[in-house]
PDB file of N, CA and C in Angstrom:
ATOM      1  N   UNK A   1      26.142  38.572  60.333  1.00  0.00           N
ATOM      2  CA  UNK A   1      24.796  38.816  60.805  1.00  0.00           C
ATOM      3  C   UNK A   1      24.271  40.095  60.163  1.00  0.00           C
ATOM      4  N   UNK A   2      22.968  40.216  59.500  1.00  0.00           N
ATOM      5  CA  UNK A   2      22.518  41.614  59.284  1.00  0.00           C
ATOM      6  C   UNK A   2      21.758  42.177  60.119  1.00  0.00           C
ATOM      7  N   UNK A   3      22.187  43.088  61.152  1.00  0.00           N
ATOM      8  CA  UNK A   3      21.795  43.550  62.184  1.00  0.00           C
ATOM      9  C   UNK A   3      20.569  44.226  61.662  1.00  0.00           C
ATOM     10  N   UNK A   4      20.226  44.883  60.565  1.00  0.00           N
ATOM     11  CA  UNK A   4      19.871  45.620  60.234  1.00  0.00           C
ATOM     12  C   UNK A   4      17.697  44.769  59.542  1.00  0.00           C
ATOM     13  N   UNK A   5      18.254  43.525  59.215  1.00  0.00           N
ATOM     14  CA  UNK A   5      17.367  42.760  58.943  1.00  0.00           C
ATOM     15  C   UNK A   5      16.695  41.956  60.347  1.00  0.00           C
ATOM     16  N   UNK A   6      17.555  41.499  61.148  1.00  0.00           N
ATOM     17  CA  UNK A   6      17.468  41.329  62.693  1.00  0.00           C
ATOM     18  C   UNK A   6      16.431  42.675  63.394  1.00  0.00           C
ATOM     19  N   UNK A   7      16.882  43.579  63.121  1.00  0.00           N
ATOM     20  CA  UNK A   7      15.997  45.146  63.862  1.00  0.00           C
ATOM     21  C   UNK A   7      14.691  45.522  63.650  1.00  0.00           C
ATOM     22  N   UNK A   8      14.603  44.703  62.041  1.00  0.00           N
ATOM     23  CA  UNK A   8      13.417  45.318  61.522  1.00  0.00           C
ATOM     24  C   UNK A   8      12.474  44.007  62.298  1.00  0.00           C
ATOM     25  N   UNK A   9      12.675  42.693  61.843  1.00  0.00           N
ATOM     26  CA  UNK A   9      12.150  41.637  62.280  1.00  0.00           C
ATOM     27  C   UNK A   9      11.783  41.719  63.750  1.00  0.00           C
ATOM     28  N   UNK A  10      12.366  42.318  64.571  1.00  0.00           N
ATOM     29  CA  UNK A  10      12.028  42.394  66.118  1.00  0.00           C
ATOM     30  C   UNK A  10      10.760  43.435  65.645  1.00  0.00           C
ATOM     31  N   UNK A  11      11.198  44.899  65.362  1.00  0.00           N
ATOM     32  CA  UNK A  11      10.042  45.775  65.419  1.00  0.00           C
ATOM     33  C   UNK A  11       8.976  45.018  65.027  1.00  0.00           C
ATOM     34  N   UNK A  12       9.075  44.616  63.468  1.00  0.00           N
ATOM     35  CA  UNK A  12       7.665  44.088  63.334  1.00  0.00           C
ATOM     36  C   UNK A  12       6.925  43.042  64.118  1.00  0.00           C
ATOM     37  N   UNK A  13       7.555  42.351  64.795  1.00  0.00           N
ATOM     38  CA  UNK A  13       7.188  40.988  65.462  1.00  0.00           C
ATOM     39  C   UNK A  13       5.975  41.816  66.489  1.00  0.00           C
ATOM     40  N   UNK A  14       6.802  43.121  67.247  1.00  0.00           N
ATOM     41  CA  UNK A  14       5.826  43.858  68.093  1.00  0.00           C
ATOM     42  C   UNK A  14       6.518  43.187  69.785  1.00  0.00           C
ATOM     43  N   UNK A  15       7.283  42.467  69.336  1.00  0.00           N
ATOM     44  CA  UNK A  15       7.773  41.566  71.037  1.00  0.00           C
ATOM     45  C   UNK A  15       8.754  42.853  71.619  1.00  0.00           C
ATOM     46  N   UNK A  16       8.663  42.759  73.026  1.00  0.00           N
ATOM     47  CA  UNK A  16       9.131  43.834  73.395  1.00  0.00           C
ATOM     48  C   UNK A  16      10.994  43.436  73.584  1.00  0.00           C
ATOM     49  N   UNK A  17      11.730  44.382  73.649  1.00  0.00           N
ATOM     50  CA  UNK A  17      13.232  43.891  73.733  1.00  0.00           C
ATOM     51  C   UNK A  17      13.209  43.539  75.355  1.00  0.00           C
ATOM     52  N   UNK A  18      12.881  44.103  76.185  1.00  0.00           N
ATOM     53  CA  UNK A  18      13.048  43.390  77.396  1.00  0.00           C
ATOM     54  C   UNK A  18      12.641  42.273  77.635  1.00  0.00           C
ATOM     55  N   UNK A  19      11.790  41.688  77.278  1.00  0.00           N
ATOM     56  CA  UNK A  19      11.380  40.335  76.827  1.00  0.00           C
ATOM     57  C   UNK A  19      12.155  39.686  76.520  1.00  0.00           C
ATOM     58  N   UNK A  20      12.483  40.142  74.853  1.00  0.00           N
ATOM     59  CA  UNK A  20      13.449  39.002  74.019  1.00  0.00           C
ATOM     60  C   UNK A  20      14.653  38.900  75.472  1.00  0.00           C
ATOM     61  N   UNK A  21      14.914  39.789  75.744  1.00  0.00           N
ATOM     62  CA  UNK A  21      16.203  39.546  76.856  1.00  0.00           C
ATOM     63  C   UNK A  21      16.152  38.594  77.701  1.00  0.00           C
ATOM     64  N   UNK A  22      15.211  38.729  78.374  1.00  0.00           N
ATOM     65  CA  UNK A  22      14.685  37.907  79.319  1.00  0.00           C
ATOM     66  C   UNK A  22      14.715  36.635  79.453  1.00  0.00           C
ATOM     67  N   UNK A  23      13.629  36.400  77.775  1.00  0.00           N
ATOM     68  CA  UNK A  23      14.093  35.161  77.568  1.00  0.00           C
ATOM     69  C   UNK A  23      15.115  34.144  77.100  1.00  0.00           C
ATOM     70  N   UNK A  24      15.746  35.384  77.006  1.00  0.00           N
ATOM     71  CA  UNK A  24      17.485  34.879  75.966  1.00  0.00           C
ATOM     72  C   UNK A  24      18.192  34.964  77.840  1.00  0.00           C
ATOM     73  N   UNK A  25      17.899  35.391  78.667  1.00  0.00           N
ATOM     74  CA  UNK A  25      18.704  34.828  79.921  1.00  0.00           C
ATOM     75  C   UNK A  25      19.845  36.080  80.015  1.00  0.00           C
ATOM     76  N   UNK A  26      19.489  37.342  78.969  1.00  0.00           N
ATOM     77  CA  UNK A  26      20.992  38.118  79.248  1.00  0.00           C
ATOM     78  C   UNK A  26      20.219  39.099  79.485  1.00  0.00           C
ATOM     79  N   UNK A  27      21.082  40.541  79.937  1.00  0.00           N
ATOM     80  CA  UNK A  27      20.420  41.534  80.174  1.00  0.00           C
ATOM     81  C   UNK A  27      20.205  42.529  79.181  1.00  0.00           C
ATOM     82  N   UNK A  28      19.137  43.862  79.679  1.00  0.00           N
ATOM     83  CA  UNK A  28      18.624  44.647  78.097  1.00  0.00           C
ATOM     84  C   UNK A  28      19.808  45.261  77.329  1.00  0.00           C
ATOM     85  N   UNK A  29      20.749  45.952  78.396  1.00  0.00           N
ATOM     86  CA  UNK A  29      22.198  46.054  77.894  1.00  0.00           C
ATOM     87  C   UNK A  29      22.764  45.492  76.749  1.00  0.00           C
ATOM     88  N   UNK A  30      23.007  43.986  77.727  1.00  0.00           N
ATOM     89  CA  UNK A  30      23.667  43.547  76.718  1.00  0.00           C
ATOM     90  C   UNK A  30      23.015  43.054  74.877  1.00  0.00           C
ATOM     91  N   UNK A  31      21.586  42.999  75.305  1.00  0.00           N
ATOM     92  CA  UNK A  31      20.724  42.740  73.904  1.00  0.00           C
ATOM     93  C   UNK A  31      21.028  43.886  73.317  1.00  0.00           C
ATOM     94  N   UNK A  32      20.898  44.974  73.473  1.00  0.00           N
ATOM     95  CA  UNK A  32      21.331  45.795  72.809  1.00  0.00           C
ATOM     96  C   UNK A  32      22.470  45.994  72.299  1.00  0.00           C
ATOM     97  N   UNK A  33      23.324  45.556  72.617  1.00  0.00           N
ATOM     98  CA  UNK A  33      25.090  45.479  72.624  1.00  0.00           C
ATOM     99  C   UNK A  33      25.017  44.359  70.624  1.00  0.00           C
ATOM    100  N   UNK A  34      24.384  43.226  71.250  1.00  0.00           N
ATOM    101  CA  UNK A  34      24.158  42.298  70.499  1.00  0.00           C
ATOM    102  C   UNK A  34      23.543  43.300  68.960  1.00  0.00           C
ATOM    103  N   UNK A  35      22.131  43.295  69.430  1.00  0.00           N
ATOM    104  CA  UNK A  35      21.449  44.339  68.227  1.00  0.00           C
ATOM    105  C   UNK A  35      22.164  45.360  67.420  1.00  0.00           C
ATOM    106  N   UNK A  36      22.958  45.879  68.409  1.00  0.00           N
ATOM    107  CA  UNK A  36      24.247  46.696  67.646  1.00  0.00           C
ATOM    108  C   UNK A  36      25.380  46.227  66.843  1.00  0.00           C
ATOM    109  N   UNK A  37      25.814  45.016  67.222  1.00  0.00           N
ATOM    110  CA  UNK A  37      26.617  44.126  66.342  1.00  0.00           C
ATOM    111  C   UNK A  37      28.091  44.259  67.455  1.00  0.00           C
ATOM    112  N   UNK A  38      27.899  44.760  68.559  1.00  0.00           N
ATOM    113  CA  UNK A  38      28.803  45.359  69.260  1.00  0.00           C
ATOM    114  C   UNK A  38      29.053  43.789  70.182  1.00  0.00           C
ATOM    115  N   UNK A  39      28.649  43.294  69.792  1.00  0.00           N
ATOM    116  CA  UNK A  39      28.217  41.517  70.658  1.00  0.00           C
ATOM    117  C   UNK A  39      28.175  40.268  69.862  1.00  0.00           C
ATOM    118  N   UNK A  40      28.525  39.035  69.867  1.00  0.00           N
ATOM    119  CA  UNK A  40      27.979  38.324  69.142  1.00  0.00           C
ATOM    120  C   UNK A  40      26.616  37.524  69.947  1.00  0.00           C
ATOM    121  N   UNK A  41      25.710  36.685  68.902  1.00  0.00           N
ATOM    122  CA  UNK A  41      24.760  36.341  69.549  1.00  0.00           C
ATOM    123  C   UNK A  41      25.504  34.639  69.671  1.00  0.00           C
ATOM    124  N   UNK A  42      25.318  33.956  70.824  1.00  0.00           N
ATOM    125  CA  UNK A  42      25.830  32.750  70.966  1.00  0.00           C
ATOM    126  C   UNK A  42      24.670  31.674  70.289  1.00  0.00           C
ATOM    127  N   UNK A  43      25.005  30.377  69.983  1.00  0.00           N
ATOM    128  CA  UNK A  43      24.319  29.544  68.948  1.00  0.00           C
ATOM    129  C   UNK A  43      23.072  29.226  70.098  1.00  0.00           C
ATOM    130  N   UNK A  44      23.275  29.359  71.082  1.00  0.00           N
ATOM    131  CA  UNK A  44      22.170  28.602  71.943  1.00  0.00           C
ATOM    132  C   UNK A  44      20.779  30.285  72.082  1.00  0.00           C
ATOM    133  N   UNK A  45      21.507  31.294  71.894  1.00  0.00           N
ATOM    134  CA  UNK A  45      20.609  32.612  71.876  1.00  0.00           C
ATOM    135  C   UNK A  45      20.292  32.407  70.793  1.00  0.00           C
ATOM    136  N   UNK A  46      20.435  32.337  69.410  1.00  0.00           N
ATOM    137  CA  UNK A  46      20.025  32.797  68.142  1.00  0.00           C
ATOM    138  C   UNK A  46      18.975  31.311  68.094  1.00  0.00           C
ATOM    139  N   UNK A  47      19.319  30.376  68.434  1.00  0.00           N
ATOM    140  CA  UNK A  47      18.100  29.171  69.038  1.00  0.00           C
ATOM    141  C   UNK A  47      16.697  29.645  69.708  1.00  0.00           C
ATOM    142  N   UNK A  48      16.967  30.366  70.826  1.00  0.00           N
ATOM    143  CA  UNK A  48      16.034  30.764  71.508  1.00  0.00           C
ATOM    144  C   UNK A  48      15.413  31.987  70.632  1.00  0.00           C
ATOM    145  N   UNK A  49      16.004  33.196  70.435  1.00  0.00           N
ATOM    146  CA  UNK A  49      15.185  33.939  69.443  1.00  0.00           C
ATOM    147  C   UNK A  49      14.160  33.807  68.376  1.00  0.00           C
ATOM    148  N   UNK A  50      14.781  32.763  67.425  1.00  0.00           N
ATOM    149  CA  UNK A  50      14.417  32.027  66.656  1.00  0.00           C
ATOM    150  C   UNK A  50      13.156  31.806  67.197  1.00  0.00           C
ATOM    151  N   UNK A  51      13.139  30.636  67.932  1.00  0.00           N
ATOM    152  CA  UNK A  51      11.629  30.013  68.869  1.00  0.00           C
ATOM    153  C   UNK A  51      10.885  31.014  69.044  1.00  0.00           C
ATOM    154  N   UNK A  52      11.229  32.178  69.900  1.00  0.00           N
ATOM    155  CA  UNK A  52      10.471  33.078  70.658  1.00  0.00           C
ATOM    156  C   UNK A  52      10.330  34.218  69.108  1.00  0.00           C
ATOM    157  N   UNK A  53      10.804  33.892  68.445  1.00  0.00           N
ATOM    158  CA  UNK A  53      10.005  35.032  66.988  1.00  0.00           C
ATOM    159  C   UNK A  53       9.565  33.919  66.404  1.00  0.00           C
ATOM    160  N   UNK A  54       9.480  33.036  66.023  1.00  0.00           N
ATOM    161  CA  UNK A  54       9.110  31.818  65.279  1.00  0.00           C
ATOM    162  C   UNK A  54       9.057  32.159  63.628  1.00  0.00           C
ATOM    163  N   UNK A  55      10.534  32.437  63.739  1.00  0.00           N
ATOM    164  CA  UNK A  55      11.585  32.417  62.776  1.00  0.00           C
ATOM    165  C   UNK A  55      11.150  31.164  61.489  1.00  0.00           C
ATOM    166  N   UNK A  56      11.681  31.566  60.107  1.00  0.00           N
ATOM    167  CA  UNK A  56      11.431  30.293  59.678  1.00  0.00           C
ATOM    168  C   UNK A  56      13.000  29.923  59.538  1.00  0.00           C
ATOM    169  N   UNK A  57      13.272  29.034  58.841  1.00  0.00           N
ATOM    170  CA  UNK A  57      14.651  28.637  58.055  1.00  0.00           C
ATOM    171  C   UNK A  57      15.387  29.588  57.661  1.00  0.00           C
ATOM    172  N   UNK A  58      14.521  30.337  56.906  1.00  0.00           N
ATOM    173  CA  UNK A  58      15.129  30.929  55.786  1.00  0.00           C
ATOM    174  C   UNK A  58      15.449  32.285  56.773  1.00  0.00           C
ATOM    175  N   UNK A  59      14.257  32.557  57.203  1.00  0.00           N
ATOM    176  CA  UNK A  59      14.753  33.794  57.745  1.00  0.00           C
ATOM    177  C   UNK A  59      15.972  34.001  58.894  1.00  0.00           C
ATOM    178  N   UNK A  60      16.379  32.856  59.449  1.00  0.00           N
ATOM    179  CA  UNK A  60      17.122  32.379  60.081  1.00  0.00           C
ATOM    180  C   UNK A  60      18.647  33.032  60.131  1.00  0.00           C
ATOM    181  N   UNK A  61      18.741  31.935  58.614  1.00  0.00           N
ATOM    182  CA  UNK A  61      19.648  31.823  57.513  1.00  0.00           C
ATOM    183  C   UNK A  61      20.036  32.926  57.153  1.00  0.00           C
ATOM    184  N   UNK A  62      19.072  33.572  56.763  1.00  0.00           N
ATOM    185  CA  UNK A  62      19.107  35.751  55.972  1.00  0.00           C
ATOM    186  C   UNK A  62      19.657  36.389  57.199  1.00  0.00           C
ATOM    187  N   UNK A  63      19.253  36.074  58.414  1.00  0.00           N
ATOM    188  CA  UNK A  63      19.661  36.972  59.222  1.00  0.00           C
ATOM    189  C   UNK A  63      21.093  36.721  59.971  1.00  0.00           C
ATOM    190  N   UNK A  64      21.413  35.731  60.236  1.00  0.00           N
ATOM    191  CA  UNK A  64      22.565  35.095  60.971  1.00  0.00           C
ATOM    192  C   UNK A  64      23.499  34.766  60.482  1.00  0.00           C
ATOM    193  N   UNK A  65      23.586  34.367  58.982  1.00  0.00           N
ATOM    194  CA  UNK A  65      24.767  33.375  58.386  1.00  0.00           C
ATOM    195  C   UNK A  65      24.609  34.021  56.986  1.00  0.00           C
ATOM    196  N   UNK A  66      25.726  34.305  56.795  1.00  0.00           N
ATOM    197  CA  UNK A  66      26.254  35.343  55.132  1.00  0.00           C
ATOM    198  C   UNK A  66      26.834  33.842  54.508  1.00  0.00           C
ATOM    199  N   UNK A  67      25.747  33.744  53.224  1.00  0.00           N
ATOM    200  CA  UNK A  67      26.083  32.656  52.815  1.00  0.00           C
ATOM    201  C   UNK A  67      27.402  33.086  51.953  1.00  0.00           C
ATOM    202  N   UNK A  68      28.175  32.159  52.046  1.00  0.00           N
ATOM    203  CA  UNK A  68      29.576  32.326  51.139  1.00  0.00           C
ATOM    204  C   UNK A  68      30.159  31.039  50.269  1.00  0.00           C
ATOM    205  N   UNK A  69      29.942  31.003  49.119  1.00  0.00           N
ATOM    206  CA  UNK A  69      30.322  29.890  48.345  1.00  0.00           C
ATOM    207  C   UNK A  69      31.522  30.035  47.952  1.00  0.00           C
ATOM    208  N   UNK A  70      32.290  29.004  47.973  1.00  0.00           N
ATOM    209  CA  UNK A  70      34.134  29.249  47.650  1.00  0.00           C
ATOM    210  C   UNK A  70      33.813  27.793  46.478  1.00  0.00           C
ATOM    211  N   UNK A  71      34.327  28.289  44.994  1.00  0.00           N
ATOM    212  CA  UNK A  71      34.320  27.531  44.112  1.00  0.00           C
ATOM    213  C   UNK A  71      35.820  26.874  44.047  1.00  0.00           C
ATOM    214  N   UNK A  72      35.469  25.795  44.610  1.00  0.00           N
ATOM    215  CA  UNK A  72      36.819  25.019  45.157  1.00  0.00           C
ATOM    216  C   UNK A  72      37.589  24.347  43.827  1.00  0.00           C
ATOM    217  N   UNK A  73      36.824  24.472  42.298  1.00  0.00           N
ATOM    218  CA  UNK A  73      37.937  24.523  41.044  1.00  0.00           C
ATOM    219  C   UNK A  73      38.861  25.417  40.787  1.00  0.00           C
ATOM    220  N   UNK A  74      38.625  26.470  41.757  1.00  0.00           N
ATOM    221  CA  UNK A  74      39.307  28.153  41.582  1.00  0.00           C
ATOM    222  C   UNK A  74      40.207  28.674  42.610  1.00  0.00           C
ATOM    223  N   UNK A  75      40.071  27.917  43.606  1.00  0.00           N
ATOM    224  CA  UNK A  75      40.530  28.183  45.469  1.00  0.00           C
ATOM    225  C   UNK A  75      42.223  27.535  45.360  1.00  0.00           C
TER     226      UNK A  75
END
């Protein structure tokens, strides 16, 4: 996850973190815990975030999942 690309995307969105919490069903604590990397975000939260920033694909993708290609002629 790039927490760091995740942080900026909230600021700019302008949505407040008690919110995002709220609607993610956990508390500000623990969003923060998460935001810190001190947490993981579960597939059904990074769902809801997504929605509630109206995330595209890509940005999704950039933020959550480190793409990693294993060239399986070489593995």
């Amino acid at each position: 996850m790039n927490i760091k690309k995740l942080n900026d995307f909230i600021s700019q969105s302008g949505y407040p973190k008690s919110e995002l919490a709220s609607r993610l069903g956990i508390s500000r604590p623990s969003l923060y815990m998460k935001l810190s990397g001190e947490r993981k975000f579960t597939a059904d939260e990074i769902s809801l975030l997504a929605k509630t920033l109206r995330m595209t694909s890509k940005e999704i993708c950039d933020i959550f999942f480190e793409n990693k290609v294993i060239d399986i002629d070489n593995f």
